[in-house]
PDB file of N, CA and C in Angstrom:
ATOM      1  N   UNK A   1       0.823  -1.173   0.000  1.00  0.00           N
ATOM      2  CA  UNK A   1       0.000   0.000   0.000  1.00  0.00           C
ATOM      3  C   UNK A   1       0.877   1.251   0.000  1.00  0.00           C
ATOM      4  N   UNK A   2       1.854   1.024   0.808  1.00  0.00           N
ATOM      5  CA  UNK A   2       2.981   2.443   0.785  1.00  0.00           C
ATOM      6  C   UNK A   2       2.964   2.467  -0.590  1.00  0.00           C
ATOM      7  N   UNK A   3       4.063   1.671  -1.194  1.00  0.00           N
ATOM      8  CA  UNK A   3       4.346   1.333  -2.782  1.00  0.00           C
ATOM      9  C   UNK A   3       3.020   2.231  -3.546  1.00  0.00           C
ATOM     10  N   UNK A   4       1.932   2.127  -3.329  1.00  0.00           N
ATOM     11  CA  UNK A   4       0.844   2.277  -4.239  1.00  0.00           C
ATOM     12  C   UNK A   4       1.132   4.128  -3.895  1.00  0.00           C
ATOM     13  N   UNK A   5       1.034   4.476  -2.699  1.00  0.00           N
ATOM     14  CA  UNK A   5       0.958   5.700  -2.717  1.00  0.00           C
ATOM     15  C   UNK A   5       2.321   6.687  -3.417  1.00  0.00           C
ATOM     16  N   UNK A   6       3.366   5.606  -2.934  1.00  0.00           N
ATOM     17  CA  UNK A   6       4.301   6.346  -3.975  1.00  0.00           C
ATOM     18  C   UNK A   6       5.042   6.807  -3.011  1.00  0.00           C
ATOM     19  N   UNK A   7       4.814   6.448  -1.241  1.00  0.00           N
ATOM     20  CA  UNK A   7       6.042   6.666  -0.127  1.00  0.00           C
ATOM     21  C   UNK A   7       7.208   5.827  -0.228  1.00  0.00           C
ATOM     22  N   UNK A   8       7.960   6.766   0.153  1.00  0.00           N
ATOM     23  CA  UNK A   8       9.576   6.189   0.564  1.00  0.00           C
ATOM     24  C   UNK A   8       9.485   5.233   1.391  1.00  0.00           C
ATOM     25  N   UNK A   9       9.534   4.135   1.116  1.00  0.00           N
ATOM     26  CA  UNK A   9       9.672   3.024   2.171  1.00  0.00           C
ATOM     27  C   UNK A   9      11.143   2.486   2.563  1.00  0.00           C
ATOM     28  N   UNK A  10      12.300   3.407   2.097  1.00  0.00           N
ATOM     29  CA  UNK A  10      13.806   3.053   2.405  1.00  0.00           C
ATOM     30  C   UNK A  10      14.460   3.626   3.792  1.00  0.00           C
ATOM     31  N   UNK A  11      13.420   4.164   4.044  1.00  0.00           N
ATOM     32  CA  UNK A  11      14.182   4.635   5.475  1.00  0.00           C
ATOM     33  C   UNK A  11      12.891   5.252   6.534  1.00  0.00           C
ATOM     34  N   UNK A  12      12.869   4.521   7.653  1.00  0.00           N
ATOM     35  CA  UNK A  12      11.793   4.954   8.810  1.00  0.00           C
ATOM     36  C   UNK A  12      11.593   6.619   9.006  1.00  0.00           C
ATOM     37  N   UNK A  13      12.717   6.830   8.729  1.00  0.00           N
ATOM     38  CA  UNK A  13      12.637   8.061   9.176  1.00  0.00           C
ATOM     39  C   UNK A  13      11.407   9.396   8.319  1.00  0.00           C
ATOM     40  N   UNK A  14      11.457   8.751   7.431  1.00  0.00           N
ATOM     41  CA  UNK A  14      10.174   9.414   6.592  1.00  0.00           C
ATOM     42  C   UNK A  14       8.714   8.973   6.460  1.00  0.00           C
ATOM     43  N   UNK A  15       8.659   8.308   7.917  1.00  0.00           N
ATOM     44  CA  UNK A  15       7.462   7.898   8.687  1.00  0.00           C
ATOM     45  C   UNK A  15       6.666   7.247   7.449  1.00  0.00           C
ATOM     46  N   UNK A  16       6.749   6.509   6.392  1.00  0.00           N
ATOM     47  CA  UNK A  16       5.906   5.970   5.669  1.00  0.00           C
ATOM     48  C   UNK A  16       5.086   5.481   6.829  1.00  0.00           C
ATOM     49  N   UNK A  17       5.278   4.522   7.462  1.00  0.00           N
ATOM     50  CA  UNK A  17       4.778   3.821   7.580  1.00  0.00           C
ATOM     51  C   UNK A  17       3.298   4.598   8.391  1.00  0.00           C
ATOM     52  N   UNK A  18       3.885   5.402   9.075  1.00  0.00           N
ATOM     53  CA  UNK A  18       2.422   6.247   9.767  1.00  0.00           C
ATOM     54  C   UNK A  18       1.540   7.126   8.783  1.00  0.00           C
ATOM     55  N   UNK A  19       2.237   7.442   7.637  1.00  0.00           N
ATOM     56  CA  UNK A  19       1.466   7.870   6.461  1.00  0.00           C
ATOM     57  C   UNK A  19       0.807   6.664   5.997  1.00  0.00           C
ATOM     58  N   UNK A  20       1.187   5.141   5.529  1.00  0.00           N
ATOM     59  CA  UNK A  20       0.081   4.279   4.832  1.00  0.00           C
ATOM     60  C   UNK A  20      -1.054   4.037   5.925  1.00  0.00           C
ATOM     61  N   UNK A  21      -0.326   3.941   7.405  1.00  0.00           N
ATOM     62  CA  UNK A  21      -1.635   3.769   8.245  1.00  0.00           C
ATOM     63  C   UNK A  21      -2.887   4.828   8.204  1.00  0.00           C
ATOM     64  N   UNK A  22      -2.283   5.687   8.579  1.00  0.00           N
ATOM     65  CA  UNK A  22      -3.104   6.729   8.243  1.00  0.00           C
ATOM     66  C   UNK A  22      -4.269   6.986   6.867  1.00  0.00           C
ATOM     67  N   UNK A  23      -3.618   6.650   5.882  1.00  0.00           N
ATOM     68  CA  UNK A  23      -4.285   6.724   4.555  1.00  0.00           C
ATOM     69  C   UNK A  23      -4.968   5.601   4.378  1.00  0.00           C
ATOM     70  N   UNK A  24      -5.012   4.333   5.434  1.00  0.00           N
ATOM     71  CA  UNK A  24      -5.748   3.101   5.223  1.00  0.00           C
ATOM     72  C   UNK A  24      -6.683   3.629   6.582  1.00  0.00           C
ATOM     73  N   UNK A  25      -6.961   4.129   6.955  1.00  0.00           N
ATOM     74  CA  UNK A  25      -8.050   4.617   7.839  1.00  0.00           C
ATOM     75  C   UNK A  25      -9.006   5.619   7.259  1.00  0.00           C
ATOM     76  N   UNK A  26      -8.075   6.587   6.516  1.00  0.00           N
ATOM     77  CA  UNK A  26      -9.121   7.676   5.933  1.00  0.00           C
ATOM     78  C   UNK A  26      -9.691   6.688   4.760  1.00  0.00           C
ATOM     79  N   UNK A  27      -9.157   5.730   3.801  1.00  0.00           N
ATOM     80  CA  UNK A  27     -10.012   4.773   2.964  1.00  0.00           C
ATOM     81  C   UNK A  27     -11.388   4.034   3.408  1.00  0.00           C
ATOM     82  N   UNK A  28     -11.089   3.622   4.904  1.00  0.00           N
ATOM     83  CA  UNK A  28     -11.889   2.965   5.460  1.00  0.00           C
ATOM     84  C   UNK A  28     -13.206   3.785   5.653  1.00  0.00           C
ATOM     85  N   UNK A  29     -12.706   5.024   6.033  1.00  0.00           N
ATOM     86  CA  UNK A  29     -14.147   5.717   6.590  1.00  0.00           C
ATOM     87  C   UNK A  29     -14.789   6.394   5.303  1.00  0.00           C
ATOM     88  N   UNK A  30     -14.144   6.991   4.311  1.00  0.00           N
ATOM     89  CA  UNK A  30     -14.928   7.265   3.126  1.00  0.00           C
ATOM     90  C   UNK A  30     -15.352   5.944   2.540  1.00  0.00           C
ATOM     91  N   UNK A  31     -14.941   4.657   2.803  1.00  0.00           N
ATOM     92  CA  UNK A  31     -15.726   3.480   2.269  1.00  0.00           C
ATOM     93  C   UNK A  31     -17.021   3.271   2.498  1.00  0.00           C
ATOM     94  N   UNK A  32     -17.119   3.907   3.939  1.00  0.00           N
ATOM     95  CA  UNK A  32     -18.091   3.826   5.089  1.00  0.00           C
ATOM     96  C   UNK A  32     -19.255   4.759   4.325  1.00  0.00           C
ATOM     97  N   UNK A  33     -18.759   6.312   4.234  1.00  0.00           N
ATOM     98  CA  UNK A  33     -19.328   7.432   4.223  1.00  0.00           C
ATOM     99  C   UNK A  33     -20.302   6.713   2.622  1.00  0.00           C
ATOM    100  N   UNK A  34     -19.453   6.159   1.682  1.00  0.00           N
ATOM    101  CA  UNK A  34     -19.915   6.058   0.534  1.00  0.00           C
ATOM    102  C   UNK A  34     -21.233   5.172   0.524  1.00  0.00           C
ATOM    103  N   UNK A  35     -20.765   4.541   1.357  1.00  0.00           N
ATOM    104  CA  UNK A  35     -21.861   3.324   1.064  1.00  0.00           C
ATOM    105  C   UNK A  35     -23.346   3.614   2.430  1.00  0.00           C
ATOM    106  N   UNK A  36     -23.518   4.624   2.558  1.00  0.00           N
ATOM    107  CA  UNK A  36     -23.626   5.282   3.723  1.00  0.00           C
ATOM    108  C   UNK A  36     -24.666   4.722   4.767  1.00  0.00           C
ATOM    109  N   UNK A  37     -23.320   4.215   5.428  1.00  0.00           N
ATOM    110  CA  UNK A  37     -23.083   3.982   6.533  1.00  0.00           C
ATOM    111  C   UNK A  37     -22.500   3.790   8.002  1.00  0.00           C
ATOM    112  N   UNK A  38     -22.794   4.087   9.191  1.00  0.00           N
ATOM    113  CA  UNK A  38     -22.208   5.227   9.975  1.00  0.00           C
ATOM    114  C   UNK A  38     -21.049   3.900  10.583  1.00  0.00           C
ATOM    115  N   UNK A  39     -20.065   4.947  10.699  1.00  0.00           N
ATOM    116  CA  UNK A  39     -18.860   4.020  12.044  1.00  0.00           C
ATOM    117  C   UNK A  39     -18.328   5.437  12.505  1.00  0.00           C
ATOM    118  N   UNK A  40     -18.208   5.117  13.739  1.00  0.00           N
ATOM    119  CA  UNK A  40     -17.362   6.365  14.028  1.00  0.00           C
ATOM    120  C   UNK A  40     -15.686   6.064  14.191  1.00  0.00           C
ATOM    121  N   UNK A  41     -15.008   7.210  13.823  1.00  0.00           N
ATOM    122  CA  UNK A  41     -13.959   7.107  13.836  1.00  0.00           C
ATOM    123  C   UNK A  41     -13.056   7.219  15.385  1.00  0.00           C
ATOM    124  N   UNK A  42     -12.067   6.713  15.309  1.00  0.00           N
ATOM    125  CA  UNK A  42     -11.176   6.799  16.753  1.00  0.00           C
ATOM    126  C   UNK A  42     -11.441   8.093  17.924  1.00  0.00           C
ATOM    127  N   UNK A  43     -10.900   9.104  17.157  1.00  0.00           N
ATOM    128  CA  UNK A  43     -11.064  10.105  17.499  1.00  0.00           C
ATOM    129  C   UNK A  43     -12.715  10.690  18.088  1.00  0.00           C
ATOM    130  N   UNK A  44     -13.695  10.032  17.190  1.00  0.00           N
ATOM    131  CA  UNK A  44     -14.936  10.689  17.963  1.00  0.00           C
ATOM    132  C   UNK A  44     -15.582   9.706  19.044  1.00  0.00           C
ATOM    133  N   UNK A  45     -14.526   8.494  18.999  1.00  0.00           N
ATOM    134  CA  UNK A  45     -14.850   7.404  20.027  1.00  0.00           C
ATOM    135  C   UNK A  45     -14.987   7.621  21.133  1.00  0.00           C
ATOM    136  N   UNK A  46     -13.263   8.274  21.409  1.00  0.00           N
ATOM    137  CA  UNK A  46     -12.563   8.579  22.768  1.00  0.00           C
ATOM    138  C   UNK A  46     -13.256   9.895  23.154  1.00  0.00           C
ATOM    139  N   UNK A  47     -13.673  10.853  22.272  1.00  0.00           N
ATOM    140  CA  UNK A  47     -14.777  11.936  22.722  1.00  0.00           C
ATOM    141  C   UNK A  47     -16.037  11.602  23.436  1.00  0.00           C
ATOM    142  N   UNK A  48     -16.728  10.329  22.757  1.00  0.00           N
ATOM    143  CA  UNK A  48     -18.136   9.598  23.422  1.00  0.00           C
ATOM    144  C   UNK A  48     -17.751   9.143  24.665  1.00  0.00           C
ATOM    145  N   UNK A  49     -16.034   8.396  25.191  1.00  0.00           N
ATOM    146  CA  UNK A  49     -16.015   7.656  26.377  1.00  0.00           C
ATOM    147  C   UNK A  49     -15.627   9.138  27.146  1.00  0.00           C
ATOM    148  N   UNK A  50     -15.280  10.026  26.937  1.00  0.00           N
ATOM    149  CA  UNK A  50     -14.714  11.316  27.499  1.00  0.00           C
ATOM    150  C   UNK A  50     -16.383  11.768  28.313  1.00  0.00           C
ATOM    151  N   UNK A  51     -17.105  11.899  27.531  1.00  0.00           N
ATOM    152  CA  UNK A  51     -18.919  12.385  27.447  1.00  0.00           C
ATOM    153  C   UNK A  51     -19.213  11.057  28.863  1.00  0.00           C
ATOM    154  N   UNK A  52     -19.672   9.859  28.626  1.00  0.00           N
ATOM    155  CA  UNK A  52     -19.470   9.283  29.415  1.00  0.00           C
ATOM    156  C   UNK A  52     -18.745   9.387  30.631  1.00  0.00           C
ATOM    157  N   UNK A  53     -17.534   8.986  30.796  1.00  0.00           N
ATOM    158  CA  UNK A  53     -16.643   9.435  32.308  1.00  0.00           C
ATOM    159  C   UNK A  53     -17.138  10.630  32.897  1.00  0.00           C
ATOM    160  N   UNK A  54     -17.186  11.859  32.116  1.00  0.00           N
ATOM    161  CA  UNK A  54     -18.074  12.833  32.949  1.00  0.00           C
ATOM    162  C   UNK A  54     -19.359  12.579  33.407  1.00  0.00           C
ATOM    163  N   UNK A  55     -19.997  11.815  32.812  1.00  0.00           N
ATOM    164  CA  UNK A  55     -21.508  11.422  33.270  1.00  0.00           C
ATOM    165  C   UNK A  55     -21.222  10.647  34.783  1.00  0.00           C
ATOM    166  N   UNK A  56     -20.460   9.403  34.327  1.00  0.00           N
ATOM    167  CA  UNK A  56     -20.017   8.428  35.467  1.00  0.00           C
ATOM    168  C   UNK A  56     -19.581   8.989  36.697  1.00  0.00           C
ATOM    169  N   UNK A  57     -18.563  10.263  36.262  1.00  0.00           N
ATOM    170  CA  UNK A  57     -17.893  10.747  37.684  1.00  0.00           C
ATOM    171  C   UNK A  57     -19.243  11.847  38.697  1.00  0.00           C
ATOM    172  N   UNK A  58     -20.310  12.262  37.617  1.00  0.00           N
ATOM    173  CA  UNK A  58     -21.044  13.229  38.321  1.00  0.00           C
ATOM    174  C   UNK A  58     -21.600  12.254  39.111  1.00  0.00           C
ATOM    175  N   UNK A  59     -22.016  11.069  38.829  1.00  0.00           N
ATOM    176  CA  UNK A  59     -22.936  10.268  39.268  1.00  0.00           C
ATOM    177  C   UNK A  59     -22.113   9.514  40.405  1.00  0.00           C
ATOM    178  N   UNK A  60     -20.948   9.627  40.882  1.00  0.00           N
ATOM    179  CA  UNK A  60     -19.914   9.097  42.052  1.00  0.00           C
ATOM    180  C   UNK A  60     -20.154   8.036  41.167  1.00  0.00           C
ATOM    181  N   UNK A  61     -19.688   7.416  40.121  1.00  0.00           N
ATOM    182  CA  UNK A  61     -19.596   6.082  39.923  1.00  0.00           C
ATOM    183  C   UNK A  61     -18.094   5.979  39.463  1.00  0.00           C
ATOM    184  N   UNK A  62     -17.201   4.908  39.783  1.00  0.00           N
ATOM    185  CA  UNK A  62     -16.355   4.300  39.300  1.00  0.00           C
ATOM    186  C   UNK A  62     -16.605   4.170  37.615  1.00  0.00           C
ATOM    187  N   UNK A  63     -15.360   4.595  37.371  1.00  0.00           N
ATOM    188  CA  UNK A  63     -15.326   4.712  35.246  1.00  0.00           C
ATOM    189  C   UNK A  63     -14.055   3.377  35.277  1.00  0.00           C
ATOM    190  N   UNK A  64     -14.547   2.759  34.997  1.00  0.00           N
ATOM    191  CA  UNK A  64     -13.655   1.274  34.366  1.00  0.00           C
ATOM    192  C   UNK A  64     -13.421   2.058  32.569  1.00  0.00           C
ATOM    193  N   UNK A  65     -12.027   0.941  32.574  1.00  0.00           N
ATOM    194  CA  UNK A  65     -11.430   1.126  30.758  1.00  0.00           C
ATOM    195  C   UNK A  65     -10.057   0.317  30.696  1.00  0.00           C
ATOM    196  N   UNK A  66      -9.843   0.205  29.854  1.00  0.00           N
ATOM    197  CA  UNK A  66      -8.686  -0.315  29.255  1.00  0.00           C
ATOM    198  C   UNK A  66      -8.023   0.889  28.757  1.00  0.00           C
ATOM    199  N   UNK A  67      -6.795   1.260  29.165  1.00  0.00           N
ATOM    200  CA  UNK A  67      -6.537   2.597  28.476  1.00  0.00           C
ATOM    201  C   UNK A  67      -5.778   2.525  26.953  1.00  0.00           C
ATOM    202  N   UNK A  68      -5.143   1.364  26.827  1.00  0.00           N
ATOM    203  CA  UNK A  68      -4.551   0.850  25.823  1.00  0.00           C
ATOM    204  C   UNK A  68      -5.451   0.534  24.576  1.00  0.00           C
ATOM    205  N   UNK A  69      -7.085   0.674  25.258  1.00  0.00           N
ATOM    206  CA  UNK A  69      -7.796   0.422  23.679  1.00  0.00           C
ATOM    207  C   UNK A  69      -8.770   1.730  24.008  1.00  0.00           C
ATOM    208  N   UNK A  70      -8.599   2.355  24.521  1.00  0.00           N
ATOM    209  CA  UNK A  70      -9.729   3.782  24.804  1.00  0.00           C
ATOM    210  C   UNK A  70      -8.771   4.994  24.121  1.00  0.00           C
ATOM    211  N   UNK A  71      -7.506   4.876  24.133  1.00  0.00           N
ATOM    212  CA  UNK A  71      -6.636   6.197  23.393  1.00  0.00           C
ATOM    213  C   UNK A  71      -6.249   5.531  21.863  1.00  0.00           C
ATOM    214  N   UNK A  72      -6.765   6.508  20.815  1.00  0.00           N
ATOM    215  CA  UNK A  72      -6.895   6.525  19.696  1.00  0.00           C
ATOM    216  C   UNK A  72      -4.911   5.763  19.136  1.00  0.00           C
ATOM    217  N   UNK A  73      -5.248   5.250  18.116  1.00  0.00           N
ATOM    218  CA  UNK A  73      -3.938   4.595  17.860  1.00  0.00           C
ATOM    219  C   UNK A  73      -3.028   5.456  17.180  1.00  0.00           C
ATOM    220  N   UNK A  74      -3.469   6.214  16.693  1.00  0.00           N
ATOM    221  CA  UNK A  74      -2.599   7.095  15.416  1.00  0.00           C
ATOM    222  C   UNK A  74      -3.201   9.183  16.500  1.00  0.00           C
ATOM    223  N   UNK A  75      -2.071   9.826  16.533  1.00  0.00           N
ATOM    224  CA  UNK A  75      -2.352  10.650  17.382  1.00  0.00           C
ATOM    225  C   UNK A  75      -2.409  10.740  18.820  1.00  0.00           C
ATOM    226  N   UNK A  76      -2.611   9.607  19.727  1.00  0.00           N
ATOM    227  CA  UNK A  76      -2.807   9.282  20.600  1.00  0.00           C
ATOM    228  C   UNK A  76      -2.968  10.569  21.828  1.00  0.00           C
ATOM    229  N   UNK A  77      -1.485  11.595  21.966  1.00  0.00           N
ATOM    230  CA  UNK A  77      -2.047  12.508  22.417  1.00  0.00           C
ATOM    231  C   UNK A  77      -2.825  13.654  22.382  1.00  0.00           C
ATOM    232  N   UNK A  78      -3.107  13.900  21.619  1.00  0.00           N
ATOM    233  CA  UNK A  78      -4.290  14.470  20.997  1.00  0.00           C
ATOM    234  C   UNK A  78      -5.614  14.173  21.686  1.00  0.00           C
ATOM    235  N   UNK A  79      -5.937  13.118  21.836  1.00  0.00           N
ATOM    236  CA  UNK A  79      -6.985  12.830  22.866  1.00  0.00           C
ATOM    237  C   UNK A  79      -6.609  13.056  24.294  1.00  0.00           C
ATOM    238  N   UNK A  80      -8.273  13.723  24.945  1.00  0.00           N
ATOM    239  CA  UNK A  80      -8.225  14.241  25.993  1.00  0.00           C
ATOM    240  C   UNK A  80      -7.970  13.636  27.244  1.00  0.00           C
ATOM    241  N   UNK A  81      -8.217  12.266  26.548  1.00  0.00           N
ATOM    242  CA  UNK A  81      -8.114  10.798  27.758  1.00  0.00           C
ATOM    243  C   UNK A  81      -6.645  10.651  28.171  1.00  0.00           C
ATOM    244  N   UNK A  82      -5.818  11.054  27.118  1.00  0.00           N
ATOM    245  CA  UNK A  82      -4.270  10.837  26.943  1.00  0.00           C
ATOM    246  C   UNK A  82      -3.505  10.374  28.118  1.00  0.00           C
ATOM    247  N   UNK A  83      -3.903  11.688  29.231  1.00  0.00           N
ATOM    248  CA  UNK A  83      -3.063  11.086  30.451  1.00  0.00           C
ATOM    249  C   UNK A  83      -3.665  10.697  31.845  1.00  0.00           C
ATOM    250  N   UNK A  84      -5.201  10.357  31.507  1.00  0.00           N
ATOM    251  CA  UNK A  84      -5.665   9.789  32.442  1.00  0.00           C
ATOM    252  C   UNK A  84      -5.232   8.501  32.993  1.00  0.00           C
ATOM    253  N   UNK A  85      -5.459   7.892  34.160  1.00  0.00           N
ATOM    254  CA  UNK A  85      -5.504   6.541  34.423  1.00  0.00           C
ATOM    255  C   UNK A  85      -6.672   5.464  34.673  1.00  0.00           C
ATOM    256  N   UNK A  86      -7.101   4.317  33.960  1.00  0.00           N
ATOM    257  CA  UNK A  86      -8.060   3.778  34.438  1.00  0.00           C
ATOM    258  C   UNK A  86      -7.871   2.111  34.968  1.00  0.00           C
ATOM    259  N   UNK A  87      -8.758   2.007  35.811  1.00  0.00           N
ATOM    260  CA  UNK A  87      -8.803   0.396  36.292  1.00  0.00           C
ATOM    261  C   UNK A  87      -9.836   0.230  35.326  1.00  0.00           C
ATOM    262  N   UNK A  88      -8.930  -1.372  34.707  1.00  0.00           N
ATOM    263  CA  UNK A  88      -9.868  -1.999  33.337  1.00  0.00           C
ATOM    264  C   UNK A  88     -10.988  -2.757  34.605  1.00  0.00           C
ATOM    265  N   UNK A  89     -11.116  -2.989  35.551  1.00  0.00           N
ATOM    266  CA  UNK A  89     -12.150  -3.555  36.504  1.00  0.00           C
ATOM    267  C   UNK A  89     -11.938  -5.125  36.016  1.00  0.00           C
ATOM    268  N   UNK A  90     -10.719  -5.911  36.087  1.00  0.00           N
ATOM    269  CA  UNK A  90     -10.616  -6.890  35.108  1.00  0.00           C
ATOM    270  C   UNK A  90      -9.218  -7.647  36.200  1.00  0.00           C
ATOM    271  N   UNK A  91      -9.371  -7.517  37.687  1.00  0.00           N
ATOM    272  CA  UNK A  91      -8.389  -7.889  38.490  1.00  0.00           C
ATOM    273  C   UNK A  91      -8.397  -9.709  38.685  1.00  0.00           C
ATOM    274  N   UNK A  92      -7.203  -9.705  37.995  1.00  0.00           N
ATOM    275  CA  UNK A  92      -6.900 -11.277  37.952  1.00  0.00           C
ATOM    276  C   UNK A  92      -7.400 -12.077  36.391  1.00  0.00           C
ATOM    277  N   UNK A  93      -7.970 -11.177  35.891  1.00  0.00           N
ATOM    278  CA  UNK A  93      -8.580 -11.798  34.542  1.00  0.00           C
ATOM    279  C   UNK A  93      -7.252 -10.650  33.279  1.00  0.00           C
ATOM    280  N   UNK A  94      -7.697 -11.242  32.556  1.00  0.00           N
ATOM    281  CA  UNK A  94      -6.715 -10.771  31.325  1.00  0.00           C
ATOM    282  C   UNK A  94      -7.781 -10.940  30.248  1.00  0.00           C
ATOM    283  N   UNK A  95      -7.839  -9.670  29.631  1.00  0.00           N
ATOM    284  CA  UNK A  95      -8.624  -9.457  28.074  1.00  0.00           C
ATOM    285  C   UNK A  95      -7.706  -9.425  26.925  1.00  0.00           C
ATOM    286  N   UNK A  96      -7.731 -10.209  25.971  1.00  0.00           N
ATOM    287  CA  UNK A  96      -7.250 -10.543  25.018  1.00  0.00           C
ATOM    288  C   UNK A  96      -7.955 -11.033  23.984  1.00  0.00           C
TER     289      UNK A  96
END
């Protein structure tokens, strides 16, 4: 897919590789948009669990998460969740 776009794939340093990821995500969601039908993207994910946790915390409730799948993969700090901490509520069990 790099190849197709026509990135330098000879040296890391010219981040192909976060450019094909990137450009295989924006494919995905205009695939989406075209055929129209909704997914939301990373970014407006971690905004919905952001919307949430504020709900949870007004309400004194404990906010469970995995933080490793709640912060967006590409950008990561950029999201507002970035440097929060959460208990996945998952003590002694392992999600995989």
């Amino acid at each position: 897919m790099a190849q197709a776009l026509g990135l330098e794939i000879g040296r890391r340093r010219t981040l192909w590789l976060g450019w094909a990821l990137l450009e295989q995500n924006v494919a995905v969601l205009h695939s989406f948009d075209t055929a129209g039908v909704r997914i939301s993207d990373y970014h407006a994910a971690t905004r919905q669990f952001q919307h949430v946790e504020t709900c949870e915390e007004a309400a004194e409730r404990t906010v469970y998460g995995r933080w490793s799948w709640l912060v967006p993969p590409l950008s990561p700090t950029s999201a507002p969740i970035w440097s929060r901490q959460y208990d996945n509520g998952q003590r002694g069990k392992h999600l995989y």
